[in-house]
Protein backbone atom coordinates (compact mmCIF):
# COMPACT_ATOMS: atom_id res chain seq x y z
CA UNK A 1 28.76 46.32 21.94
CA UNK A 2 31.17 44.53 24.30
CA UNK A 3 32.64 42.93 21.68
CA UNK A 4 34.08 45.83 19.43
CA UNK A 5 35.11 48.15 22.95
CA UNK A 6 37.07 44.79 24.41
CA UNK A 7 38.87 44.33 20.46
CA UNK A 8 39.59 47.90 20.51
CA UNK A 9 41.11 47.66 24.06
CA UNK A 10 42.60 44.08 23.93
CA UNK A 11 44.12 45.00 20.50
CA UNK A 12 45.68 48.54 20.89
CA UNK A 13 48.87 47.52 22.23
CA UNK A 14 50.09 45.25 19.14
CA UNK A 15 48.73 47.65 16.82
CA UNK A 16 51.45 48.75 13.49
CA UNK A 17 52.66 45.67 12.48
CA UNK A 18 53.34 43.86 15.95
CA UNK A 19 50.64 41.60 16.36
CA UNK A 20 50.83 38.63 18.13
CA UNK A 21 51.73 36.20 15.70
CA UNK A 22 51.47 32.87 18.65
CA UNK A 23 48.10 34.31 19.65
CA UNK A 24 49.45 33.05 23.44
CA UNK A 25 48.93 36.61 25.51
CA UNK A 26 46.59 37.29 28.12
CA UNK A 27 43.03 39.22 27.23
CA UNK A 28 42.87 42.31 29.32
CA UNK A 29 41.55 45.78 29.62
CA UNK A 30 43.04 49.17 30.09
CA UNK A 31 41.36 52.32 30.48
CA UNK A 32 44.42 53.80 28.23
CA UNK A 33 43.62 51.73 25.52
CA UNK A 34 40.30 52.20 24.65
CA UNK A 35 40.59 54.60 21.05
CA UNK A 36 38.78 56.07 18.24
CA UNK A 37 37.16 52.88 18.16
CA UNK A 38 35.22 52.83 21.49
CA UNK A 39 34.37 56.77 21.29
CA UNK A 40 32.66 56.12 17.57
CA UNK A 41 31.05 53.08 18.51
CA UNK A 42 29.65 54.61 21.42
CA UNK A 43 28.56 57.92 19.12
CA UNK A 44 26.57 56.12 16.82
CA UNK A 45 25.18 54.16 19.18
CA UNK A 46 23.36 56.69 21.28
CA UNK A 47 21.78 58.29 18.01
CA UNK A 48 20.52 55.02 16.49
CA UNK A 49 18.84 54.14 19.77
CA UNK A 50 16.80 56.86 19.00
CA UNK A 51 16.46 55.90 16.05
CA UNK A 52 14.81 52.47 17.01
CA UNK A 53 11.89 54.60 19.14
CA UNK A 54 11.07 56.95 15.93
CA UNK A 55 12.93 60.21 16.70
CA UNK A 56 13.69 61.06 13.24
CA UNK A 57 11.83 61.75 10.59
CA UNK A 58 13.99 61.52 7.72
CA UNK A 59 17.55 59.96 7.00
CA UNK A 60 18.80 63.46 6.42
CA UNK A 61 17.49 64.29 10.25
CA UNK A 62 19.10 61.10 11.23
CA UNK A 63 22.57 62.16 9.51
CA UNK A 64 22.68 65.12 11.18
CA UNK A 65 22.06 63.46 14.43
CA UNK A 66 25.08 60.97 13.85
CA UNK A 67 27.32 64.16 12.95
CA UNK A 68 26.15 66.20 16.18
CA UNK A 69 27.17 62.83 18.41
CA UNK A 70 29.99 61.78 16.63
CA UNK A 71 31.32 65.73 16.99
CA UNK A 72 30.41 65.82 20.75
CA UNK A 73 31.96 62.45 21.76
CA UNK A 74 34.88 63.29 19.32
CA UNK A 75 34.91 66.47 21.64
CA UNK A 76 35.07 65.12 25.08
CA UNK A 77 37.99 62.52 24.23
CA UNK A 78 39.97 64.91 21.47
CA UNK A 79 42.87 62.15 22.24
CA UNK A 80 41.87 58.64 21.50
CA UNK A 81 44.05 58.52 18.07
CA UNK A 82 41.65 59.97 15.20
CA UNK A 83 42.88 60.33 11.60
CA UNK A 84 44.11 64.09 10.64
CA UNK A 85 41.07 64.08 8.13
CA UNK A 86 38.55 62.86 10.51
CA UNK A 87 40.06 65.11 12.98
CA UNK A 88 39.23 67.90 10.58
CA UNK A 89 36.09 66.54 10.23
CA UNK A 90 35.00 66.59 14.07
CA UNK A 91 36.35 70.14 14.14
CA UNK A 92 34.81 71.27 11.40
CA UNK A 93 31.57 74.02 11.48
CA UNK A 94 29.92 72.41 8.74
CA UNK A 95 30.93 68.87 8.21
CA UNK A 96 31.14 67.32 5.19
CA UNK A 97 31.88 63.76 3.75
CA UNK A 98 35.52 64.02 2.34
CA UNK A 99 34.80 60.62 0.33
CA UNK A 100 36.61 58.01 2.46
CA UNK A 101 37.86 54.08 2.45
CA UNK A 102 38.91 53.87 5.62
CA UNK A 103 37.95 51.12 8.44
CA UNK A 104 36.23 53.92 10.45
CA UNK A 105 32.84 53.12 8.90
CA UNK A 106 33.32 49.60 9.49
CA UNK A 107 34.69 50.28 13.35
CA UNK A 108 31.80 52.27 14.52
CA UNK A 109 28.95 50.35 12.87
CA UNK A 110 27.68 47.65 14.85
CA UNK A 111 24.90 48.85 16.38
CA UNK A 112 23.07 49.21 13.13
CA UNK A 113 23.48 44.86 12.62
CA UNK A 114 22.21 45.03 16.56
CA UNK A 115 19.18 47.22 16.27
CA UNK A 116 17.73 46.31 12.50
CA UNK A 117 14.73 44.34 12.54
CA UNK A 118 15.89 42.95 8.94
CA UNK A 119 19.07 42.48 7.02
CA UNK A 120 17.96 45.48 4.36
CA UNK A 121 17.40 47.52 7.69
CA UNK A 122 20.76 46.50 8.70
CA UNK A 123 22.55 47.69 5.17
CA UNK A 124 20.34 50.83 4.89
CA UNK A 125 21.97 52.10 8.78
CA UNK A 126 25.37 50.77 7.71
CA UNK A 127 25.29 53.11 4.23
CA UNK A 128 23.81 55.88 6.49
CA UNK A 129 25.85 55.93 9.49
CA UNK A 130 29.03 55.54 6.70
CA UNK A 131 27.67 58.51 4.61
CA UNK A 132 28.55 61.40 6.91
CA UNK A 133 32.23 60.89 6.82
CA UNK A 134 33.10 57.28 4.35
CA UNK A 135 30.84 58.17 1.52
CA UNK A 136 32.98 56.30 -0.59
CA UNK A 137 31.84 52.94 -2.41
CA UNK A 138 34.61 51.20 -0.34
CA UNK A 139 33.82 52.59 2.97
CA UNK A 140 30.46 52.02 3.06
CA UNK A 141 30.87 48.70 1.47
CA UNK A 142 32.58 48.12 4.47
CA UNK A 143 30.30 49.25 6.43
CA UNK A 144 27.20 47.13 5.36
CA UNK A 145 29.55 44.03 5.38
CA UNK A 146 30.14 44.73 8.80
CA UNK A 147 26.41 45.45 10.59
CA UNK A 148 24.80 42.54 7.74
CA UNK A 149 27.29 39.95 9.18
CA UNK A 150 26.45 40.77 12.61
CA UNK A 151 22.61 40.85 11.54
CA UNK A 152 23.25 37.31 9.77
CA UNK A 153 25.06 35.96 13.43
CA UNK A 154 22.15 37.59 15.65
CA UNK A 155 19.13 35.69 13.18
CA UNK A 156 21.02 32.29 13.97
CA UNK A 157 22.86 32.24 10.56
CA UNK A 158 25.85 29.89 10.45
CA UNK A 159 29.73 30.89 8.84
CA UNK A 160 28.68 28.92 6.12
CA UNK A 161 26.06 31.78 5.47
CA UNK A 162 27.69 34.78 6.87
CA UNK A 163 30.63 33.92 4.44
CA UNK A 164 28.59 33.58 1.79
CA UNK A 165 26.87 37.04 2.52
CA UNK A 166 30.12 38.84 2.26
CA UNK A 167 31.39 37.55 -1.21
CA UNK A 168 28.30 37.13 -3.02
CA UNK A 169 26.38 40.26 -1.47
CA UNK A 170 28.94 42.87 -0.39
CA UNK A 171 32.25 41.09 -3.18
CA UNK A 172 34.71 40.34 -0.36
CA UNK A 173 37.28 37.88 -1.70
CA UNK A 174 37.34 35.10 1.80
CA UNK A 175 39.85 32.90 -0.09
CA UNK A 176 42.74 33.52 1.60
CA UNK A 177 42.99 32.18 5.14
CA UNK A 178 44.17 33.76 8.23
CA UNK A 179 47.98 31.52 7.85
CA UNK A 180 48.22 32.96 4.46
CA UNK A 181 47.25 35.80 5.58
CA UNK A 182 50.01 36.64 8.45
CA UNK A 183 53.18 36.36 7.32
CA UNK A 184 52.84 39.59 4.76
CA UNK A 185 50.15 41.44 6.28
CA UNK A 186 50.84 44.97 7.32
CA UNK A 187 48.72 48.12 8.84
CA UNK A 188 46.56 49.54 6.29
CA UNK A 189 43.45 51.45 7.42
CA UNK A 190 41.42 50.69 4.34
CA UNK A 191 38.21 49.16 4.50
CA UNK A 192 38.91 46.92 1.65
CA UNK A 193 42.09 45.56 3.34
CA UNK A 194 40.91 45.40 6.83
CA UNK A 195 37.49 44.34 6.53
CA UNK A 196 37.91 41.13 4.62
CA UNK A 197 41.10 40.20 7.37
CA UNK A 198 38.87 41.01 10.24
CA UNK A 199 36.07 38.79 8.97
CA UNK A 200 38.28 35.95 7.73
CA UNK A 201 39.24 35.73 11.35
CA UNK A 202 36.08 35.87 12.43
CA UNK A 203 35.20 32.96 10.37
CA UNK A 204 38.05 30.75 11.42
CA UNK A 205 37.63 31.92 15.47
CA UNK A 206 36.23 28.98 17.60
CA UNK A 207 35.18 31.51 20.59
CA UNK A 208 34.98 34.62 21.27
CA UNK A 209 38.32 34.39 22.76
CA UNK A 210 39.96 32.52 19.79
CA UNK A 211 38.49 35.54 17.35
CA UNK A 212 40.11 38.17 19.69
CA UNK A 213 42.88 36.34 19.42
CA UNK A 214 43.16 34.80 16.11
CA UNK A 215 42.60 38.92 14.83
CA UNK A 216 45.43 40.38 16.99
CA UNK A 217 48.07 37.54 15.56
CA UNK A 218 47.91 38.95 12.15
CA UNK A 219 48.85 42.17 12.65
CA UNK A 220 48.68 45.76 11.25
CA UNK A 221 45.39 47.85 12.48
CA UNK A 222 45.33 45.36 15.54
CA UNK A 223 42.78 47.43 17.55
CA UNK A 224 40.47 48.30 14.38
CA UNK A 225 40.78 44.84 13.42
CA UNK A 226 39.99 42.92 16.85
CA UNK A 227 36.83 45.65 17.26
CA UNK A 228 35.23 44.59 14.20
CA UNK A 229 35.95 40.94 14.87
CA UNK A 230 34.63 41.35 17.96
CA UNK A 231 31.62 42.72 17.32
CA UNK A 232 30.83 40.01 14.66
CA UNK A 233 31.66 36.82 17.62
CA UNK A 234 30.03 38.58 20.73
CA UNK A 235 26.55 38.56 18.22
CA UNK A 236 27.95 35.10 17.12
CA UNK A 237 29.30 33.58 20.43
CA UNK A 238 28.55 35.67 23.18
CA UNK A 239 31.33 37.07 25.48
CA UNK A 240 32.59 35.54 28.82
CA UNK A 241 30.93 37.44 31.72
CA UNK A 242 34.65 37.91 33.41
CA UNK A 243 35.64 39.82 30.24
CA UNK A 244 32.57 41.84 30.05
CA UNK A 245 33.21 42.71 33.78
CA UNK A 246 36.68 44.14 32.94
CA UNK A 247 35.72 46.02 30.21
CA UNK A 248 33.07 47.62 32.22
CA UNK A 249 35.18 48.36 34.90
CA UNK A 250 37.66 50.20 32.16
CA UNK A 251 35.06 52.61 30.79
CA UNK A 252 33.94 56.01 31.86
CA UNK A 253 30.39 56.15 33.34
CA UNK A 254 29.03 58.31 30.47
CA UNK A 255 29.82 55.52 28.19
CA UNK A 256 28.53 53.07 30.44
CA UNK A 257 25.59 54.68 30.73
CA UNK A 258 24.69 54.36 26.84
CA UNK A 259 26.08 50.40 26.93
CA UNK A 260 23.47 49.80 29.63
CA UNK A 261 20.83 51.73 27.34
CA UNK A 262 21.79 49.56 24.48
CA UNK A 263 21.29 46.04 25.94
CA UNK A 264 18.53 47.64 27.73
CA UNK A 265 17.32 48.33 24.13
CA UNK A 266 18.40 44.93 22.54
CA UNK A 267 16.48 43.19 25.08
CA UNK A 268 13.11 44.96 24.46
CA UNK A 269 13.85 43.87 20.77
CA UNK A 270 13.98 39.63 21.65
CA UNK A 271 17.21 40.04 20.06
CA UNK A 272 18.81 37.46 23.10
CA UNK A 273 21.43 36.26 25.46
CA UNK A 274 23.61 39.44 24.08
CA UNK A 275 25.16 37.48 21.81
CA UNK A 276 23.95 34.38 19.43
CA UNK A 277 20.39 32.90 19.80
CA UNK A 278 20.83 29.52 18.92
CA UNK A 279 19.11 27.46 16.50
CA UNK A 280 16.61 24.97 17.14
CA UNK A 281 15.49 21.99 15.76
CA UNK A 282 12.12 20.48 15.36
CA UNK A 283 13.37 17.53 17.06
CA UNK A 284 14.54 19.32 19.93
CA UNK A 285 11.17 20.68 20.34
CA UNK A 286 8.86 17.82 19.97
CA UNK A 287 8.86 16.43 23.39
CA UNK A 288 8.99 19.68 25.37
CA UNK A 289 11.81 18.66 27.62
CA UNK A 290 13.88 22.07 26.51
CA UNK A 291 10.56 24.37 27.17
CA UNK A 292 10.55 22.33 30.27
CA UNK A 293 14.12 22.92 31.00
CA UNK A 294 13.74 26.81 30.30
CA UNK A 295 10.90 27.35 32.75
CA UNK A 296 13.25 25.39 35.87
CA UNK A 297 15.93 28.03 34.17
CA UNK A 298 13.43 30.72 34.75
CA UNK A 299 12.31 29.58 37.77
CA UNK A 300 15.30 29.34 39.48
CA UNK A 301 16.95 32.31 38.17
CA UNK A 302 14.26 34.70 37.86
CA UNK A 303 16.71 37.26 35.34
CA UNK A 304 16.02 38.94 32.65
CA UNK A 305 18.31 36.69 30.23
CA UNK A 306 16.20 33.54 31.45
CA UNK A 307 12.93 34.93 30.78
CA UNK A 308 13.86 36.14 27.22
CA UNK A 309 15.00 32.57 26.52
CA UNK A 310 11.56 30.96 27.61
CA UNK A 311 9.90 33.30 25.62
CA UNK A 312 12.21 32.39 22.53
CA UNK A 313 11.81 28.66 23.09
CA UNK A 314 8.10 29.12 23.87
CA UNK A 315 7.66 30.95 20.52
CA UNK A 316 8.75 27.81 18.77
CA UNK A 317 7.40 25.35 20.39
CA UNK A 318 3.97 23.22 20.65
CA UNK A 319 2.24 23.04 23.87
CA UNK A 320 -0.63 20.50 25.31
CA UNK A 321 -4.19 22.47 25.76
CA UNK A 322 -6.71 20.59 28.17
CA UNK A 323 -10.28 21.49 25.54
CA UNK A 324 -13.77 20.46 25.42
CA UNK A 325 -14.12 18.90 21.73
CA UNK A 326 -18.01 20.29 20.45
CA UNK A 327 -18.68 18.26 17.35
CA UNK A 328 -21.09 19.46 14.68
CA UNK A 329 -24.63 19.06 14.59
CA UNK A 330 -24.20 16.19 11.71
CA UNK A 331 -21.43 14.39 13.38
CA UNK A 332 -23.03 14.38 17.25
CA UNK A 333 -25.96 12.81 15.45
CA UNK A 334 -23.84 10.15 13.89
CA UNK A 335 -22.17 9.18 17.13
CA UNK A 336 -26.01 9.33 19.52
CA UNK A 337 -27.10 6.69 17.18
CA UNK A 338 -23.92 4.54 17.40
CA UNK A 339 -24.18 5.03 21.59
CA UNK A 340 -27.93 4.18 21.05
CA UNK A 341 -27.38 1.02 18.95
CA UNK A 342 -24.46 0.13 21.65
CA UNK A 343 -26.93 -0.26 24.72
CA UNK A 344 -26.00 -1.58 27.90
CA UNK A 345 -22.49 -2.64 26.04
CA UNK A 346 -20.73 0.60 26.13
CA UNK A 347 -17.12 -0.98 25.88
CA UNK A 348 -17.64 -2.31 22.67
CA UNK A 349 -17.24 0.99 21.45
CA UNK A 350 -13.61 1.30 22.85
CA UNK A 351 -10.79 1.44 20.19
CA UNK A 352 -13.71 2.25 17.44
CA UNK A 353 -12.49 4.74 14.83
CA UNK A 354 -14.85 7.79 14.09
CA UNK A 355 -14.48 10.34 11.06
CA UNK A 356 -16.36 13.26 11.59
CA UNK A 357 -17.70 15.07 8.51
CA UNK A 358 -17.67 18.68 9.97
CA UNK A 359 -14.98 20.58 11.70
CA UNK A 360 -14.26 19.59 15.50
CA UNK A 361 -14.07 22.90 17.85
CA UNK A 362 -12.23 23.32 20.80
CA UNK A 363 -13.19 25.40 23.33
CA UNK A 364 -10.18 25.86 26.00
CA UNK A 365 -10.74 24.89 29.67
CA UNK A 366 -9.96 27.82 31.92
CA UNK A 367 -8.86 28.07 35.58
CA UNK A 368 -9.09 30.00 37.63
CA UNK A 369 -6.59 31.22 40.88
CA UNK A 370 -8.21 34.02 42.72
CA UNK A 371 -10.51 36.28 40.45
CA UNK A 372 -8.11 36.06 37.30
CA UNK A 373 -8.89 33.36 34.72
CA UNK A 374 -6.54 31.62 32.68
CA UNK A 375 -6.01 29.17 29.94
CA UNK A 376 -3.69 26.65 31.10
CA UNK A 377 -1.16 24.76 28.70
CA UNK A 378 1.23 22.23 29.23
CA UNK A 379 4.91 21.67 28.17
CA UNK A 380 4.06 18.05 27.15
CA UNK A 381 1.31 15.24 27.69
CA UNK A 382 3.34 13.91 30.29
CA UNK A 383 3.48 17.30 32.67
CA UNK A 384 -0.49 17.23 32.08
CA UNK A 385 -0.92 14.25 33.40
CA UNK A 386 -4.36 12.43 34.15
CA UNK A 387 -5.55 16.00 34.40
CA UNK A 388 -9.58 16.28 34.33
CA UNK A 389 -9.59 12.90 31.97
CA UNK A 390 -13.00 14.04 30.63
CA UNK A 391 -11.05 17.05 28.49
CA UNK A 392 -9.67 15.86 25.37
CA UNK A 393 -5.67 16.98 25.18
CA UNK A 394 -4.64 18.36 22.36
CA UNK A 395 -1.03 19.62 21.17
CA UNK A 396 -1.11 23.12 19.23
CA UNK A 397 1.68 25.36 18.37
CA UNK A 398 2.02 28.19 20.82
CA UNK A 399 1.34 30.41 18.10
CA UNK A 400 -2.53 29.47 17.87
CA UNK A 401 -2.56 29.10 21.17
CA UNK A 402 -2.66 32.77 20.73
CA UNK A 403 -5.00 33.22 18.72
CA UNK A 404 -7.81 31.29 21.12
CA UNK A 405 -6.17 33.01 24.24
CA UNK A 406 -7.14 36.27 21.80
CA UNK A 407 -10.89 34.52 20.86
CA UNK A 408 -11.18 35.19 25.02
CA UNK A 409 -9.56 38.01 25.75
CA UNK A 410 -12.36 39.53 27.46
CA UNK A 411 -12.74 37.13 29.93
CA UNK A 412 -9.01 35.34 30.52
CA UNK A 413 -6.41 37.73 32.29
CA UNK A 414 -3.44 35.16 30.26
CA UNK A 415 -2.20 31.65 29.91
CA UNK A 416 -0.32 29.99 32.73
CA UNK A 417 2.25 27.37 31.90
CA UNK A 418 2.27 24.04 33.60
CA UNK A 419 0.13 25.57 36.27
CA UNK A 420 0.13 22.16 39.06
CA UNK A 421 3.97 21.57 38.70
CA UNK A 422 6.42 24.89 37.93
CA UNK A 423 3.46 27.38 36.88
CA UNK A 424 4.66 30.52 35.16
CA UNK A 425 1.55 32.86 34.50
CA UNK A 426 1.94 35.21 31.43
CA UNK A 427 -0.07 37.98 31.38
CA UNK A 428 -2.00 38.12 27.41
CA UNK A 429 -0.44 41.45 26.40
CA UNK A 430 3.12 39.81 27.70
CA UNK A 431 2.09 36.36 25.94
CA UNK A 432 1.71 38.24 22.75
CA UNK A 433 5.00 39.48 22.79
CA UNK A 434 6.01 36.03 22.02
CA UNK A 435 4.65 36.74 18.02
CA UNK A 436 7.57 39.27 17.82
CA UNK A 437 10.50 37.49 18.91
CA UNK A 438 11.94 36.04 15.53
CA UNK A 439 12.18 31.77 14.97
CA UNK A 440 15.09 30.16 15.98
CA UNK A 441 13.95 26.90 14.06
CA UNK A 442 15.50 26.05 10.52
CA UNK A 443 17.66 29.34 10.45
């Protein structure tokens, strides 16, 4: 959300034609430049965080909640630079679509690419949140390939993919770059000649910064422009906390009160860092040096942002159980009779290879600290150690570590994490959570 109020803001002075074609100007805030932009943005926000805890009912119910905001908001700042139609619109006693194209629908959309739980999610709020004012093919066209690209950055997609989701799903035409671009470009408030320029320099941004800038040295709708490519690199990139600072310090306290909601929001959904969750590799996951790393990140910082992130890595990755192995019946046979024909000479029986017949189960060891019980895990063989060498060690995907920490739920109070070095205790119905957060691994 940072990103589209700090393009609005950043971009609003070089707006009709100006630009900033040597994209060498300081990045800073001003109360008197946040616009239609911000106020919209904000509007549809506060309704579709409603929408994410099931206050509507229909899409009709939700449209009507998305008029009443965007009419009260449009209300309390009657001067932040609307359209004379949409200016109508917010006035109006019965609103109605008036079939638009313009960038408004594309502006004020990002919190549906934030808040979906799925890219069709994403394009369904887009088209909704358009339809009350942009019900035009164009303007919600622009709409979807606004909140879809943001969805795309959010799931870990690279440009390669985002690009690809705007020409072959929405029929954006990316060809052109942003130096081809420049030197004819002009303001025009239409979706399908904003969108496509906002994206491009997007794509071609190396930062957040860069995009800000990169969007502003073209030209024409500058603050339109910079908000939508904004919104697309702060779920791509992130933002720098100093900027984030100013533009907090720039907005009115109603406004920051829904921004805080949102992220407050965002959070609860394991969409994380407030920008790009970045993907993962198997390799970077097989030792467990980067789950280690996140729990001394936890550890140390104790925040929010740092907990989220061991939770994402510890979704992905495979841990080291300390079990009691119970052969079958069949196979514990098998091996009395070997011990039985090995005697007195016991060690002639290291290195010998055994293939059981019948399944092998585990059965967790649990600790315990206090009265609660736990089932301990390990970020790799070497954090565990020469722990209790009479336990056989097995690695096992977090993920079905669940499902045995579920097998004992009656009994364990949760799993603790590297519980005789840098122990973090999870509590089950917080280790669970971990199913929800979406893979960052081969995304």
């Amino acid at each position: 959300m940072y990103g589209a109020i700090l393009g609005d803001m950043i971009g609003a002075p070089y707006e009709f034609d100006r630009g900033n074609k040597t994209k060498d100007f300081p990045l800073f805030c001003d109360k008197s430049n946040f616009t239609d932009d911000t106020v919209m943005t904000v509007a549809v926000a506060e309704v579709l965080l409603d929408y994410v805890y099931d206050e509507f009912d229909s899409d009709e119910e939700l449209k009507q909640a998305l008029i009443a905001s965007m009419q009260n908001w449009g209300s309390d700042y009657p001067n932040a630079g609307y359209g004379a139609m949409f200016s109508r619109w917010l006035e109006a006693d019965n609103p109605q679509p008036y079939n638009s194209f313009g960038n408004g629908s594309a502006m004020r959309v990002l919190a549906a690419g934030w808040l979906a739980t799925s890219l069709e999610e994403a394009m369904k709020l887009a088209r909704l949140t358009a339809e009350v004012t942009h019900n035009h093919p164009e303007g919600i066209k622009g709409a979807q390939a606004v909140a879809g690209s943001i969805y795309l950055a959010l799931d870990g997609k690279d440009k390669v993919e985002i690009k690809s989701f705007v020409t072959d799903v929405i029929g954006y035409d990316l060809s052109r770059t942003c130096d081809e671009i420049r030197p004819n470009y002009h303001h025009d408030e239409t979706c399908q000649r904003s969108v496509p320029e906002a994206i491009t320099a997007f794509l071609e941004g190396e930062d957040f910064e860069d995009v800000i800038r990169t969007t502003i040295s073209l030209g024409g709708d500058t603050d339109t422009l910079a908000c939508i490519a904004g919104s697309i690199a702060e779920a791509y990139y992130g933002i720098p906390d100093e900027l984030v600072a100013e533009c907090r310090n720039n907005l009115p306290e109603e406004m920051i009160t829904i921004v805080n909601r949102f992220y407050e929001v965002v959070d609860e959904m394991w969409i994380l860092y407030r920008g790009k969750g970045k993907k993962l590799s198997e390799e970077e996951l097989s030792d467990g040096a980067l789950l280690r790393e996140a729990i001394r990140k936890y550890k140390y910082w104790n925040t929010d942002d740092s907990f989220w992130n061991l939770l994402a890595v510890l979704r992905d990755s495979n841990v080291w159980i300390p079990c009691n192995a119970i052969s079958g019946s069949k196979d514990q046979t098998s091996l009395n009779k070997i011990i039985q024909m090995a005697g007195d000479n016991l060690d002639s029986l290291v290195g010998m290879e055994f293939t059981n017949e019948e399944p092998v189960r585990l059965v967790p060891v649990i600790i315990s600290n206090g009265e609660d019980d736990f089932i301990p895990v390990f970020s790799s063989v070497e954090v565990m150690g020469e722990y209790e060498n009479q336990y056989s060690k097995v690695a096992k995907h977090f993920l079905e570590i669940l499902e045995i920490a579920q097998f004992y739920k009656n009994r364990i109070f949760g799993i603790v994490l590297n519980p005789f070095t840098e122990p973090v205790i999870l509590h089950l119905e917080m280790a669970e959570i971990v199913e929800k957060i979406r893979s960052r691994v081969g995304r």
